[in-house]
Protein backbone atom coordinates (compact mmCIF):
# COMPACT_ATOMS: atom_id res chain seq x y z
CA UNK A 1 0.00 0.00 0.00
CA UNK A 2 1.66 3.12 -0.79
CA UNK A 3 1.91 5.72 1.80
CA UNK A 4 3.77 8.70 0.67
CA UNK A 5 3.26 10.74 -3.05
CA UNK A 6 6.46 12.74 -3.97
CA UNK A 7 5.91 15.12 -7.17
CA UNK A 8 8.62 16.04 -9.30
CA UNK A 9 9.45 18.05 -12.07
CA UNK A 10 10.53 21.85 -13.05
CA UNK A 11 10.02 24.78 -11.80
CA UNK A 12 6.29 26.28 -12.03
CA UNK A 13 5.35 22.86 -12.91
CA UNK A 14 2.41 22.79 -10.50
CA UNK A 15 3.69 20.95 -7.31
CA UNK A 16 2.78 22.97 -4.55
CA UNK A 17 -0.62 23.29 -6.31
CA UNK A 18 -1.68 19.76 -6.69
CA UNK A 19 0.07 18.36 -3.90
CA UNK A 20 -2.05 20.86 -1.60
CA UNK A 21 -5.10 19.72 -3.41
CA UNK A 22 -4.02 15.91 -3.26
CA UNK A 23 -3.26 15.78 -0.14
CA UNK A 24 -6.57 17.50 1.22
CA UNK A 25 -8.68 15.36 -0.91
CA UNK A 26 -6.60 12.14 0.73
CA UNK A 27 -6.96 13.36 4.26
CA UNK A 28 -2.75 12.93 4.35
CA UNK A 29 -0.23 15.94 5.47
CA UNK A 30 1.41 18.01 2.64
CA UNK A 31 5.03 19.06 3.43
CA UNK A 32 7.10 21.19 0.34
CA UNK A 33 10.44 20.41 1.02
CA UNK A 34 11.32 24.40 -0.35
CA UNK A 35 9.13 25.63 2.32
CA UNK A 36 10.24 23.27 5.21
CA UNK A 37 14.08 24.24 4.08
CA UNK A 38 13.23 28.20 4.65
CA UNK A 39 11.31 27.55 8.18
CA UNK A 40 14.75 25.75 9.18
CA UNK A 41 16.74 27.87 8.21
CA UNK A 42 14.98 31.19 9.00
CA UNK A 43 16.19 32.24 5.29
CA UNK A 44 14.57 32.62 2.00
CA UNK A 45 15.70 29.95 -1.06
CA UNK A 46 17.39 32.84 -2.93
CA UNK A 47 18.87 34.06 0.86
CA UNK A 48 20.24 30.40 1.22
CA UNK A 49 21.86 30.48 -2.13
CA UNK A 50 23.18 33.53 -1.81
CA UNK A 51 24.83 33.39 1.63
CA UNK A 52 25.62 29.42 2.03
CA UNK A 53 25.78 28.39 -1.37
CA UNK A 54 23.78 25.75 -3.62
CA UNK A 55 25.90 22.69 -2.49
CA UNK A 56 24.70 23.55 0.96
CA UNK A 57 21.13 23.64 -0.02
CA UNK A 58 21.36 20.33 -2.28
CA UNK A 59 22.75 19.02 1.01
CA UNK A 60 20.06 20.38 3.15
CA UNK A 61 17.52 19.16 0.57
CA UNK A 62 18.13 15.52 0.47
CA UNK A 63 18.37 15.49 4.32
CA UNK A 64 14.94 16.63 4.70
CA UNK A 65 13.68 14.04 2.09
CA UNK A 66 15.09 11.57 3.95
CA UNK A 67 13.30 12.85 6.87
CA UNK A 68 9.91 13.10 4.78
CA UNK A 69 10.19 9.47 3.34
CA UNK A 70 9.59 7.77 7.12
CA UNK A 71 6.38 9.50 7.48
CA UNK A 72 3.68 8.07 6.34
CA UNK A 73 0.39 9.28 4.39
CA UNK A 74 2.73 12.48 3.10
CA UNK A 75 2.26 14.19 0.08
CA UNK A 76 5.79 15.76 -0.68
CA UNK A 77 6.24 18.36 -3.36
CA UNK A 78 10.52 18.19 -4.40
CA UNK A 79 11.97 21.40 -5.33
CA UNK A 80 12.98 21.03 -9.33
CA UNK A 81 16.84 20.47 -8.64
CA UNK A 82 15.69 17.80 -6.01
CA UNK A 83 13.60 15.45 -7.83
CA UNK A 84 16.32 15.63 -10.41
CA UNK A 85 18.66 14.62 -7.93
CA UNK A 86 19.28 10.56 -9.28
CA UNK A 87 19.93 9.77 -5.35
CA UNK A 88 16.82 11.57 -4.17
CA UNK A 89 14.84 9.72 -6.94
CA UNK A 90 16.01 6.09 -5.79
CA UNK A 91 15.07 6.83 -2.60
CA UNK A 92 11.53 8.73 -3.47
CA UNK A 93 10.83 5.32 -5.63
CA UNK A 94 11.82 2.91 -2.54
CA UNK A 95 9.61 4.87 -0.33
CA UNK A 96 6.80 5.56 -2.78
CA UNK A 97 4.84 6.92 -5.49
CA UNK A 98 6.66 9.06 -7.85
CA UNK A 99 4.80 11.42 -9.88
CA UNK A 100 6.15 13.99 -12.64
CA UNK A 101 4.19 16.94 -13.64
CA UNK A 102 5.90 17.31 -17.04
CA UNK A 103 5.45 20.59 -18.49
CA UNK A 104 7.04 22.16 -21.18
CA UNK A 105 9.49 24.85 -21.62
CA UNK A 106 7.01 27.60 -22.58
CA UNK A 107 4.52 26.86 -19.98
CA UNK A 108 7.16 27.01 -17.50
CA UNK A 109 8.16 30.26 -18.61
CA UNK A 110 4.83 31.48 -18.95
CA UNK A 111 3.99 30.22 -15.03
CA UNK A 112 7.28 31.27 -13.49
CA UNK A 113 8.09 34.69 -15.42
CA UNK A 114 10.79 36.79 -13.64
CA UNK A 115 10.05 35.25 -10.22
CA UNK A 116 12.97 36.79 -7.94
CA UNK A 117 12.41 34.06 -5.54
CA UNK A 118 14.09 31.35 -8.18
CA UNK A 119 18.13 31.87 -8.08
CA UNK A 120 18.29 29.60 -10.94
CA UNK A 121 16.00 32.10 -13.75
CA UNK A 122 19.31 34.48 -13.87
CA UNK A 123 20.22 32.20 -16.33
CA UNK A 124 20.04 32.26 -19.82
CA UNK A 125 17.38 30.72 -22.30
CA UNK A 126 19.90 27.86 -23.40
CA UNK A 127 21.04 27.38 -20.32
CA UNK A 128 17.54 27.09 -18.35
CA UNK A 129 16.83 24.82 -21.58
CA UNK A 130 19.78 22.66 -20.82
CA UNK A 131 19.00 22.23 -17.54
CA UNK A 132 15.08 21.53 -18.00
CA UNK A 133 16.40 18.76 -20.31
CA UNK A 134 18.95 17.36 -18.20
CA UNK A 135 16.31 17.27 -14.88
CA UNK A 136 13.74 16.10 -17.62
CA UNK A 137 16.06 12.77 -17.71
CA UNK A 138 15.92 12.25 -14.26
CA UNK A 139 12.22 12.91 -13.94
CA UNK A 140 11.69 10.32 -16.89
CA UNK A 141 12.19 7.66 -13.79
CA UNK A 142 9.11 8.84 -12.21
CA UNK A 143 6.20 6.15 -11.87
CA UNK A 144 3.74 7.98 -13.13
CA UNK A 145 4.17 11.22 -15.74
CA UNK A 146 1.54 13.74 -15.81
CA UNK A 147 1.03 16.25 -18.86
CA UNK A 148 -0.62 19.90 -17.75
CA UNK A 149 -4.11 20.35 -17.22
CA UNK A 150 -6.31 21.41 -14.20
CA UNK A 151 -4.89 20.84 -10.91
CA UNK A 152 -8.54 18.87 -9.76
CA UNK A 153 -7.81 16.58 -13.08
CA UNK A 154 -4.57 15.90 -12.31
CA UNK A 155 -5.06 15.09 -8.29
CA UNK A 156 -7.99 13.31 -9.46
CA UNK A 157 -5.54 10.95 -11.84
CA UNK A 158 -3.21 10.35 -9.46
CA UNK A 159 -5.87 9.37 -7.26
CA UNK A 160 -7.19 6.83 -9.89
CA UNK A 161 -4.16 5.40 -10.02
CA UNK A 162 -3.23 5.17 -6.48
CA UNK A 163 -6.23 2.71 -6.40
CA UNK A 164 -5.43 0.93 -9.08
CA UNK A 165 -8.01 1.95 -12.31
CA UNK A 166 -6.67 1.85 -15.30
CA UNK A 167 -5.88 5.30 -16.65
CA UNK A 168 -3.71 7.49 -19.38
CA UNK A 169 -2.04 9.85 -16.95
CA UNK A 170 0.89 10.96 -19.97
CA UNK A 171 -2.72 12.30 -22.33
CA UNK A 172 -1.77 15.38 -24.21
């Protein structure tokens, strides 16, 4: 029986959103791993960056996942560089159902915009394109892929799957 739901995928990709929503409609606790980091730390995601560096908060990351995956009946929405992380995925796919909100470049640019509170959009187009691709590899390991849509459609597929009816979660 699977008792914790980790979502992956990029930036803007809709995490936060449906994991809130999924885990209200399964009566289960919703933790985001970003948010959990800044309470800890008293410090922003762009303050951590900036002041300790983003091996520090890749460190930081996985520890709290590893903290998340022994509680049960958890939704857990992964920052982007986390569920990307091929160690973090291994363990997210030990401890339970994996689920990748796959969206594509433009919609991600069209949800995040100039966000200040992402370090990594200083970037350049290529190399935010790079990088979407690279984490996309990663995220390809998920159990279960889900294309955009309505957050209610796409808590309500993962919920069909969780009990087992058949269903085309990767639809265009």
């Amino acid at each position: 029986m699977i008792e914790r739901i980790f979502l992956v995928g990029f930036m803007c990709s809709g995490k936060s959103t449906v994991g809130k929503l999924l885990a209200r409609e399964l009566g289960w606790e919703f933790v985001d791993v970003d948010e959990e980091i800044e309470r800890r730390e008293g410090l922003s995601i762009p303050q951590i960056f900036e002041r300790k560096g983003e091996p520090y908060f890749r460190e930081l990351e996985l520890k709290v996942l590893r903290e998340l995956s022994d509680k049960k009946q958890v939704v857990v929405s992964t920052g982007g560089g986390l569920g990307a992380n091929p160690d973090a995925m291994n363990l997210m796919k030990r401890r339970g159902l994996v689920v990748w909100l796959d969206v594509p470049y433009d919609t991600f640019l069209e949800r995040c915009g100039k966000d200040p509170n992402r370090p990594l959009l200083k970037k350049s187009e290529e190399e935010l394109r790079r990088l979407m691709e690279d984490r996309n590899r990663v995220y390809s390991q998920a159990d279960v892929r889900v294309k955009p849509g309505k957050p209610e459609e796409i808590v309500d597929l993962i919920i069909e799957k969780l009990r087992g009816e058949p269903h085309d979660l990767s639809r265009p």
